[in-house]
PDB file of N, CA and C in Angstrom:
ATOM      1  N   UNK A   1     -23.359  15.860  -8.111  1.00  0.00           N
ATOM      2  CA  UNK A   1     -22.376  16.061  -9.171  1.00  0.00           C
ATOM      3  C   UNK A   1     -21.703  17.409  -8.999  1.00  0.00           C
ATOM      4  N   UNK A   2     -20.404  17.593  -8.924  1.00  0.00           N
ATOM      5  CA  UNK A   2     -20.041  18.737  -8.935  1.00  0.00           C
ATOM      6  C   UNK A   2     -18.992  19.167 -10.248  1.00  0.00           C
ATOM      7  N   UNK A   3     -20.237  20.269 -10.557  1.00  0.00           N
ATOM      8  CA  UNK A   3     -20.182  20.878 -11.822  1.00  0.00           C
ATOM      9  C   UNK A   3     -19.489  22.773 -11.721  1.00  0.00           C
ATOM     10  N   UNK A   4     -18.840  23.045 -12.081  1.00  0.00           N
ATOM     11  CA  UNK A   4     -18.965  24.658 -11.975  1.00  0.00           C
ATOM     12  C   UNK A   4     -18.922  24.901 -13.385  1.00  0.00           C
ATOM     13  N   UNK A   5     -20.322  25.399 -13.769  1.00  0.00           N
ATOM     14  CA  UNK A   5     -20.426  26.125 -14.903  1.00  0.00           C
ATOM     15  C   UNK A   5     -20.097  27.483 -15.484  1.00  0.00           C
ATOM     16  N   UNK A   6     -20.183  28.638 -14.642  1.00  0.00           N
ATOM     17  CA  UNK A   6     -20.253  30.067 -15.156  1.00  0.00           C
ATOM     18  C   UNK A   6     -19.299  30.775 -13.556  1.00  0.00           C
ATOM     19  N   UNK A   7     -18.761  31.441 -13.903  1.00  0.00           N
ATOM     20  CA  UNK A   7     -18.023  32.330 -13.030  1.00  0.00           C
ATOM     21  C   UNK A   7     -18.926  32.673 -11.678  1.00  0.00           C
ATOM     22  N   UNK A   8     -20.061  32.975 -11.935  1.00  0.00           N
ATOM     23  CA  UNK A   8     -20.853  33.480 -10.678  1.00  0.00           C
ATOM     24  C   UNK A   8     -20.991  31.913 -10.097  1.00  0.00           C
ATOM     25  N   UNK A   9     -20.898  30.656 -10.046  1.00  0.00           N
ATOM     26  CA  UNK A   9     -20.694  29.291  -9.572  1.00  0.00           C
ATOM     27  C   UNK A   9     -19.884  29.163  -8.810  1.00  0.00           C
ATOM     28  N   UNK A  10     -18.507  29.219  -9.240  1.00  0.00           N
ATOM     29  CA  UNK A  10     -16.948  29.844  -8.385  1.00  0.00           C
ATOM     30  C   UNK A  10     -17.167  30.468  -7.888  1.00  0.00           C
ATOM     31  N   UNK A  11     -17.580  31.370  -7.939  1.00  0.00           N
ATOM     32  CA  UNK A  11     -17.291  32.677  -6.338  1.00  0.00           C
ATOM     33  C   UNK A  11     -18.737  32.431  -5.274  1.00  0.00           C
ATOM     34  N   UNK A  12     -19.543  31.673  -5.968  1.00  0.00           N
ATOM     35  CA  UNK A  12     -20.762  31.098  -5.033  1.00  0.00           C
ATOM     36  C   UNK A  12     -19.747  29.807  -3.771  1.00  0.00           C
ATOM     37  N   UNK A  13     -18.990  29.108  -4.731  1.00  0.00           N
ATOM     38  CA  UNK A  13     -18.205  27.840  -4.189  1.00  0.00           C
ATOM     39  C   UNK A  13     -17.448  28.426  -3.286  1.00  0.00           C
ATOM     40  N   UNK A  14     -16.719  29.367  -3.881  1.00  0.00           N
ATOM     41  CA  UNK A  14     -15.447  30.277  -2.732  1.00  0.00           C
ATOM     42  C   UNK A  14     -16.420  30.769  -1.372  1.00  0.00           C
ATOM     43  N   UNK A  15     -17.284  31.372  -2.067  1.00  0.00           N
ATOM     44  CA  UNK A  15     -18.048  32.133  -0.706  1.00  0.00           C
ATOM     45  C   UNK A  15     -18.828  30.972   0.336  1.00  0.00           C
ATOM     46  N   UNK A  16     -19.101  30.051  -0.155  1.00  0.00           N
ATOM     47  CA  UNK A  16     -19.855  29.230   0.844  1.00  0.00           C
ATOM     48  C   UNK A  16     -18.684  28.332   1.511  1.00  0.00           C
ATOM     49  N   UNK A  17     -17.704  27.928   0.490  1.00  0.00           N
ATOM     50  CA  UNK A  17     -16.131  27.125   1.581  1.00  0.00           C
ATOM     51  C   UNK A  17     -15.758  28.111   2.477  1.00  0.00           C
ATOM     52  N   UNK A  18     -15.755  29.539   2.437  1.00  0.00           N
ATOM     53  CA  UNK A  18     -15.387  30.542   3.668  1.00  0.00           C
ATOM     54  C   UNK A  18     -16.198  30.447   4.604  1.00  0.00           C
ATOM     55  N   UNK A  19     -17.324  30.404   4.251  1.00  0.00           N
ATOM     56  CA  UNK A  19     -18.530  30.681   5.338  1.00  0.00           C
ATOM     57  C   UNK A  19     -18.689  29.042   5.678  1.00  0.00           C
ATOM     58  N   UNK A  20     -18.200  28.230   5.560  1.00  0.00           N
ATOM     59  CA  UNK A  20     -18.431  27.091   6.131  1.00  0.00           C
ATOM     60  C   UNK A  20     -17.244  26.896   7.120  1.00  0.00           C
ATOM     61  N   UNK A  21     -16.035  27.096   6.906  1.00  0.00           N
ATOM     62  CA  UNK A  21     -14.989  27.544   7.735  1.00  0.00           C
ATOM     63  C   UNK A  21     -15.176  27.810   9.037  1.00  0.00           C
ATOM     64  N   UNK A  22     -15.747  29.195   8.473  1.00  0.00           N
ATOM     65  CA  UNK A  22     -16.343  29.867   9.624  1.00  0.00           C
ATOM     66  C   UNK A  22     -17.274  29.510  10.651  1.00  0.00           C
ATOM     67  N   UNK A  23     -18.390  28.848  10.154  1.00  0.00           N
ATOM     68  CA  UNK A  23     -19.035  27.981  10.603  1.00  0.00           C
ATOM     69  C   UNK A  23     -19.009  26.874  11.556  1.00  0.00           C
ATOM     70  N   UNK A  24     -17.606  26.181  10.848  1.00  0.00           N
ATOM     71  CA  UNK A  24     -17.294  25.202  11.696  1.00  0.00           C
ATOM     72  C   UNK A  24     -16.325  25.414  12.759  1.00  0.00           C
ATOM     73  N   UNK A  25     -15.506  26.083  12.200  1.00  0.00           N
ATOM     74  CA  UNK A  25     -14.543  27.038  13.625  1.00  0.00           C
ATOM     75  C   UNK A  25     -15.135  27.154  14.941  1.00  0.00           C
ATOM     76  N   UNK A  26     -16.350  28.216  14.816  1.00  0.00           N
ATOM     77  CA  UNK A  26     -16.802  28.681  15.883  1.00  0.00           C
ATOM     78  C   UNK A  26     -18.009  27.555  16.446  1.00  0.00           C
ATOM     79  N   UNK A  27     -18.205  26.559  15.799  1.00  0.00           N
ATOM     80  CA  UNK A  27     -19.554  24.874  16.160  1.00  0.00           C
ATOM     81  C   UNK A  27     -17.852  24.470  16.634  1.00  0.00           C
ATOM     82  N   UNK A  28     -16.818  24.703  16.764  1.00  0.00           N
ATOM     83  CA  UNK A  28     -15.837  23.403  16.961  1.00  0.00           C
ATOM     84  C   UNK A  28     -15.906  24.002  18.161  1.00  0.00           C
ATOM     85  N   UNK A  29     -15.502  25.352  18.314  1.00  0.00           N
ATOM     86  CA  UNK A  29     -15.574  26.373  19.669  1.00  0.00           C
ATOM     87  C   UNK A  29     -16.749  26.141  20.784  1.00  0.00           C
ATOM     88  N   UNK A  30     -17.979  25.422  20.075  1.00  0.00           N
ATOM     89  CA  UNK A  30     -18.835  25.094  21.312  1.00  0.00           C
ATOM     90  C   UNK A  30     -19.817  25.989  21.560  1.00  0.00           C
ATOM     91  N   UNK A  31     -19.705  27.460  20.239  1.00  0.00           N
ATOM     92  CA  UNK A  31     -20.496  28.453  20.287  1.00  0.00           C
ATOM     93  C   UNK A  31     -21.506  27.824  19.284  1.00  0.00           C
ATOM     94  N   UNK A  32     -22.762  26.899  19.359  1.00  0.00           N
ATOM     95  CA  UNK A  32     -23.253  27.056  18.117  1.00  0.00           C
ATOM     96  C   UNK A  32     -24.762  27.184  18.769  1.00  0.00           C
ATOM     97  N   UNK A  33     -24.871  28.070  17.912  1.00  0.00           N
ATOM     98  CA  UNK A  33     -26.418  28.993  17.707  1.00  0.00           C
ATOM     99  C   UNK A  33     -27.468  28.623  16.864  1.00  0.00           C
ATOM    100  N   UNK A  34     -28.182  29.568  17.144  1.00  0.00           N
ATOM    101  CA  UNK A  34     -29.257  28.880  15.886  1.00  0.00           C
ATOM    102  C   UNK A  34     -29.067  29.934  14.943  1.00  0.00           C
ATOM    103  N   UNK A  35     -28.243  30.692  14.916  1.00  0.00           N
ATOM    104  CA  UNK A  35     -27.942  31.887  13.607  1.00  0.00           C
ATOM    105  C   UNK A  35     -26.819  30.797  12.645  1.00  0.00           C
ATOM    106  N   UNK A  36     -25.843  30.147  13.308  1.00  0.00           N
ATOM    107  CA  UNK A  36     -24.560  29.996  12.801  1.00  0.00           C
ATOM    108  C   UNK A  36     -25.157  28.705  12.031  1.00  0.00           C
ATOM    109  N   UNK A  37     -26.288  27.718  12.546  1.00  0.00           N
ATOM    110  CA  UNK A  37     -26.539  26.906  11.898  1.00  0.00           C
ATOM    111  C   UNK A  37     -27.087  27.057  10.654  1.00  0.00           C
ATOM    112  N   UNK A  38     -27.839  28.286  10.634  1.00  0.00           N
ATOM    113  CA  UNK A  38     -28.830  28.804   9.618  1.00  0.00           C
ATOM    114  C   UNK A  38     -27.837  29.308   8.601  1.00  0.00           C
ATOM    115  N   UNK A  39     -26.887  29.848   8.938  1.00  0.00           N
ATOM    116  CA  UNK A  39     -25.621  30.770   8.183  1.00  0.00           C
ATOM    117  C   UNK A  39     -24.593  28.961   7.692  1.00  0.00           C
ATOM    118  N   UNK A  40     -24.885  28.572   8.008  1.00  0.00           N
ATOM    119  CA  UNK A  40     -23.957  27.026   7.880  1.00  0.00           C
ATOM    120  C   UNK A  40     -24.860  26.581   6.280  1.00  0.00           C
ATOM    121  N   UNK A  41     -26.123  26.360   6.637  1.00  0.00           N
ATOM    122  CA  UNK A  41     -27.266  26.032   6.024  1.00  0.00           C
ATOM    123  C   UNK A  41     -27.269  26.710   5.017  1.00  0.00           C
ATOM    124  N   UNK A  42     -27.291  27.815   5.390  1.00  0.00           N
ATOM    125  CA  UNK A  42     -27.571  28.804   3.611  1.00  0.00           C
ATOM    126  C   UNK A  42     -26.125  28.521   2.673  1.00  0.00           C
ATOM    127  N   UNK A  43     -25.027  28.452   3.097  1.00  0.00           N
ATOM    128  CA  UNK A  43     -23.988  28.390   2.769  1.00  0.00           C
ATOM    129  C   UNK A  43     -23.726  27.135   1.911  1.00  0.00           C
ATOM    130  N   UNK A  44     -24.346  25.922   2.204  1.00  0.00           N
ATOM    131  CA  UNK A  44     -24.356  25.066   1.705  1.00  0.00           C
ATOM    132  C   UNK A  44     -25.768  24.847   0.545  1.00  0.00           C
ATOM    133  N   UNK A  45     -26.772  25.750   0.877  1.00  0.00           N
ATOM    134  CA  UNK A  45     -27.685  25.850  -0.417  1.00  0.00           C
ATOM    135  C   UNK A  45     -27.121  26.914  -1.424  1.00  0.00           C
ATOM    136  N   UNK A  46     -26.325  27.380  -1.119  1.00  0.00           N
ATOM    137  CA  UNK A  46     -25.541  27.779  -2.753  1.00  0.00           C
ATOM    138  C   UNK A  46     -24.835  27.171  -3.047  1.00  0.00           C
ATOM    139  N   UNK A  47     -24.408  25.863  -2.536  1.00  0.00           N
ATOM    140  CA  UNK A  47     -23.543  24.977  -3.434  1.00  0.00           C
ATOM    141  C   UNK A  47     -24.362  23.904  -4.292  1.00  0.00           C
ATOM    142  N   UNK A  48     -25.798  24.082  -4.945  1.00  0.00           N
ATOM    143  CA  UNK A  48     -26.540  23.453  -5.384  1.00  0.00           C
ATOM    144  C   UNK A  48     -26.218  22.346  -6.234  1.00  0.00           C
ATOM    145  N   UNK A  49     -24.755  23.139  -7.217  1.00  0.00           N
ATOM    146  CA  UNK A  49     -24.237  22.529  -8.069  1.00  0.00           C
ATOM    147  C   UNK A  49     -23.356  21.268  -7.657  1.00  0.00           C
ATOM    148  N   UNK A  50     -22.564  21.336  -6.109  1.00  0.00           N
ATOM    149  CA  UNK A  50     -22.005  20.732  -5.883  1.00  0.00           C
ATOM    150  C   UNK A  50     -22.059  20.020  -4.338  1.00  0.00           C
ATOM    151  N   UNK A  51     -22.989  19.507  -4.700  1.00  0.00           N
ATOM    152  CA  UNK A  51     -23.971  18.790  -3.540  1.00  0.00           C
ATOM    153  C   UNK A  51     -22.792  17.817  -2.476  1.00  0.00           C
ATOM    154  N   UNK A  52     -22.224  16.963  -3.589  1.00  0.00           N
ATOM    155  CA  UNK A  52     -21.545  15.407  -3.150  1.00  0.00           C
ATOM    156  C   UNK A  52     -20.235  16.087  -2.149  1.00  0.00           C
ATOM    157  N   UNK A  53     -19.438  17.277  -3.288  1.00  0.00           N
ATOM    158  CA  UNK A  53     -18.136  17.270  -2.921  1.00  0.00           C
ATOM    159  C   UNK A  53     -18.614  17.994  -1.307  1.00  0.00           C
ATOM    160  N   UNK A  54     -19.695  19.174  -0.797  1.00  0.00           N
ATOM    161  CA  UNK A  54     -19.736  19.759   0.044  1.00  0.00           C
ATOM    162  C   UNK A  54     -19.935  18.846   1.234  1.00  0.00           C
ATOM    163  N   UNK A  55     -21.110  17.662   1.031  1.00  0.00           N
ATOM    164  CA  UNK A  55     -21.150  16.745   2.074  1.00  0.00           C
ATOM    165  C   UNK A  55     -19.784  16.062   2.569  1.00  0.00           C
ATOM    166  N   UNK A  56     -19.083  15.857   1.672  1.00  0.00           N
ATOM    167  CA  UNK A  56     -17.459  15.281   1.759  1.00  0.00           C
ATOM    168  C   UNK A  56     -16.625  15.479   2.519  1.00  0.00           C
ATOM    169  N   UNK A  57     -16.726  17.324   2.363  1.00  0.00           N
ATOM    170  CA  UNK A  57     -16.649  18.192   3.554  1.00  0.00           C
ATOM    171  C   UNK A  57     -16.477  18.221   4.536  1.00  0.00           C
ATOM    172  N   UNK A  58     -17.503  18.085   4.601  1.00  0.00           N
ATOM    173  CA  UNK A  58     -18.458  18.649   5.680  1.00  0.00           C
ATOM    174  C   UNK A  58     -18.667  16.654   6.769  1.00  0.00           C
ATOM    175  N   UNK A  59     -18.660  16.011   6.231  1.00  0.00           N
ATOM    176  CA  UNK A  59     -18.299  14.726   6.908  1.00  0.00           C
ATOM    177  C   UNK A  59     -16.958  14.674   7.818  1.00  0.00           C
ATOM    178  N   UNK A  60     -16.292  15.138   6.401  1.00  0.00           N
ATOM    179  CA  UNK A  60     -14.741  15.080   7.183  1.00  0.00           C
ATOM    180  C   UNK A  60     -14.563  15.984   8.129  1.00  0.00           C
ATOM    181  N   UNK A  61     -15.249  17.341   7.827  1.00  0.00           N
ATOM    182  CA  UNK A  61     -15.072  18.018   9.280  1.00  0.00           C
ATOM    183  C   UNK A  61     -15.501  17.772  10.338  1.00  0.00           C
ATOM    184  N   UNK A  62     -16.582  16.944   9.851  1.00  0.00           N
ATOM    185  CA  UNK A  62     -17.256  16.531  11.566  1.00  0.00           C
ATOM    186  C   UNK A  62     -16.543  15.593  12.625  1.00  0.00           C
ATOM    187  N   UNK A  63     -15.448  14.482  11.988  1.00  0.00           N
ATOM    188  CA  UNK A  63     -15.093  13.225  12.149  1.00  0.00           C
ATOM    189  C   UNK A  63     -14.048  14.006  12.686  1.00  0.00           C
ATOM    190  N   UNK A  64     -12.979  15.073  11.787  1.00  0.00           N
ATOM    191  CA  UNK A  64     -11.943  15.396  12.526  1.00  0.00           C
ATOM    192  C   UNK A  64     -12.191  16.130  13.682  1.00  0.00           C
ATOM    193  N   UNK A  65     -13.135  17.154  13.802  1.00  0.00           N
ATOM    194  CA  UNK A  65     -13.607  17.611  14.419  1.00  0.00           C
ATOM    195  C   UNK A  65     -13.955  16.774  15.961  1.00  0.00           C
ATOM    196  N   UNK A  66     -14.427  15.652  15.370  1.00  0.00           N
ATOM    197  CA  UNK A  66     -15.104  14.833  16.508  1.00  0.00           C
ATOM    198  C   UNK A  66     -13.611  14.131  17.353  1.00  0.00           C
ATOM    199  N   UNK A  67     -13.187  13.563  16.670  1.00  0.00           N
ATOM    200  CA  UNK A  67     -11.613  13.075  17.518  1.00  0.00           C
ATOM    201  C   UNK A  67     -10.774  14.230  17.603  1.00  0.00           C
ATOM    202  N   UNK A  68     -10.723  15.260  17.323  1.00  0.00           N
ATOM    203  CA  UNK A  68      -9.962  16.212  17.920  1.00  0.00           C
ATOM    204  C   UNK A  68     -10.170  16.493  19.599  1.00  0.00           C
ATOM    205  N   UNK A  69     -11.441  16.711  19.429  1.00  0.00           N
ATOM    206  CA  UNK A  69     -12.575  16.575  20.829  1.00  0.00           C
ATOM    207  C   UNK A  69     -12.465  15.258  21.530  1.00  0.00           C
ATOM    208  N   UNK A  70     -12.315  14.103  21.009  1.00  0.00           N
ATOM    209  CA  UNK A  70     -12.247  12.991  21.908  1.00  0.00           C
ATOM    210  C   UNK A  70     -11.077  13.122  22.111  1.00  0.00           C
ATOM    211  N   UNK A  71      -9.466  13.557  21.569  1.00  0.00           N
ATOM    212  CA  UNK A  71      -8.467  13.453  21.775  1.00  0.00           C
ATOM    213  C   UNK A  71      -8.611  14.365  23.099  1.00  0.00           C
ATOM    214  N   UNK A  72      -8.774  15.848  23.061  1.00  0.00           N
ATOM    215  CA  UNK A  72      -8.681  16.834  24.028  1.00  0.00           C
ATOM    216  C   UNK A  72      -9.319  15.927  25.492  1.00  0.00           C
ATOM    217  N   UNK A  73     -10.166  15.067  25.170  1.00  0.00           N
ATOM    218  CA  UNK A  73     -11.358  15.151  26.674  1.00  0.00           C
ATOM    219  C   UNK A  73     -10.291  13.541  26.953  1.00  0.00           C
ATOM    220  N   UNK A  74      -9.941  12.955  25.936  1.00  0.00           N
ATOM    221  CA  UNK A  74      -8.428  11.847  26.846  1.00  0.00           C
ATOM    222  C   UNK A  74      -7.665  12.524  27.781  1.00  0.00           C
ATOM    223  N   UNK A  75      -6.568  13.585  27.342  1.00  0.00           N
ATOM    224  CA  UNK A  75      -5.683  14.537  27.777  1.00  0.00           C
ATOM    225  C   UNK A  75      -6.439  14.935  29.422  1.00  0.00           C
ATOM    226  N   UNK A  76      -7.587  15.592  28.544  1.00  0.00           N
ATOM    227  CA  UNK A  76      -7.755  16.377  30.208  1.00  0.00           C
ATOM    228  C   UNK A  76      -9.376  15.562  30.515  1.00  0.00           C
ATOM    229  N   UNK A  77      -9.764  14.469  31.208  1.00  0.00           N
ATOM    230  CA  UNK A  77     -11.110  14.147  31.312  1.00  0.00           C
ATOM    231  C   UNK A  77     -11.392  15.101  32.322  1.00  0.00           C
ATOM    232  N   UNK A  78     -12.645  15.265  32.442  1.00  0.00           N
ATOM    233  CA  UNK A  78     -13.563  16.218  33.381  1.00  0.00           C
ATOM    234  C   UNK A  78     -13.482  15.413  34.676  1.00  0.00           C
ATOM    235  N   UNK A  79     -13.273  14.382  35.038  1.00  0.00           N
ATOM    236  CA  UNK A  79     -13.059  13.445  36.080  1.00  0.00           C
ATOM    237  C   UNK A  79     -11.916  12.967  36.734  1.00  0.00           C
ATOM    238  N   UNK A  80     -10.983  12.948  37.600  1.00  0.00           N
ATOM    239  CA  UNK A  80      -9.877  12.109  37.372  1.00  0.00           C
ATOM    240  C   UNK A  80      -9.686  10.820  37.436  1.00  0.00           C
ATOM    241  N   UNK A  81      -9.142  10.141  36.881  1.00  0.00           N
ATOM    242  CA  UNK A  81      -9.379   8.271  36.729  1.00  0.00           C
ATOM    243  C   UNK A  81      -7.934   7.605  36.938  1.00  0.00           C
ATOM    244  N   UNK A  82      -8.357   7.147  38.057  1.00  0.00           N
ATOM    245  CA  UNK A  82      -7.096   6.180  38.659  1.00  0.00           C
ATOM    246  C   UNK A  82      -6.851   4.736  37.867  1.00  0.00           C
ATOM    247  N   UNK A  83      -5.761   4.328  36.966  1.00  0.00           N
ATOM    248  CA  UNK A  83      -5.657   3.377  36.583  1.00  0.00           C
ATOM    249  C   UNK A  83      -4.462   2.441  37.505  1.00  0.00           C
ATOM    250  N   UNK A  84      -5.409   1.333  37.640  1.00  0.00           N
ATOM    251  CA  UNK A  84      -4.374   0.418  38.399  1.00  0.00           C
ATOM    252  C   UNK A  84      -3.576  -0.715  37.939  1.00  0.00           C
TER     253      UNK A  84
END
């Protein structure tokens, strides 16, 4: 359920949508660590209040994320492939 009750909720929400950003930017970049996951992780346990909308997210980033990446590796495959 996503609820924001009290002001310190909002700036919990603001601060963890930045740091998830961030997060996913640099996991899209191919840099992902075991800090950035943990920093991904905490980011999303302060959204306690708003469990559903963060997974929502965080789905959609993965999916766009994921065909952005399948789009790029069409363009340029690591192989070259002769179609006849």
């Amino acid at each position: 359920t996503f609820r924001i009750k009290t002001l310190r909720d909002f700036i919990a929400l603001m601060f963890a949508i930045y740091m998830f950003n961030l997060e996913v930017n640099s996991i899209s970049r191919l840099r992902l660590s075991k800090k950035s996951i943990y920093r991904l992780y905490y980011s999303l346990e302060l959204l306690g209040t708003c469990n559903l909308f963060i997974f929502v997210i965080s789905v959609w980033y993965i999916l766009t994320a994921t065909l952005k990446g399948y789009g790029r590796f069409l363009e340029h495959p690591p192989f070259n492939i002769e179609y006849s």
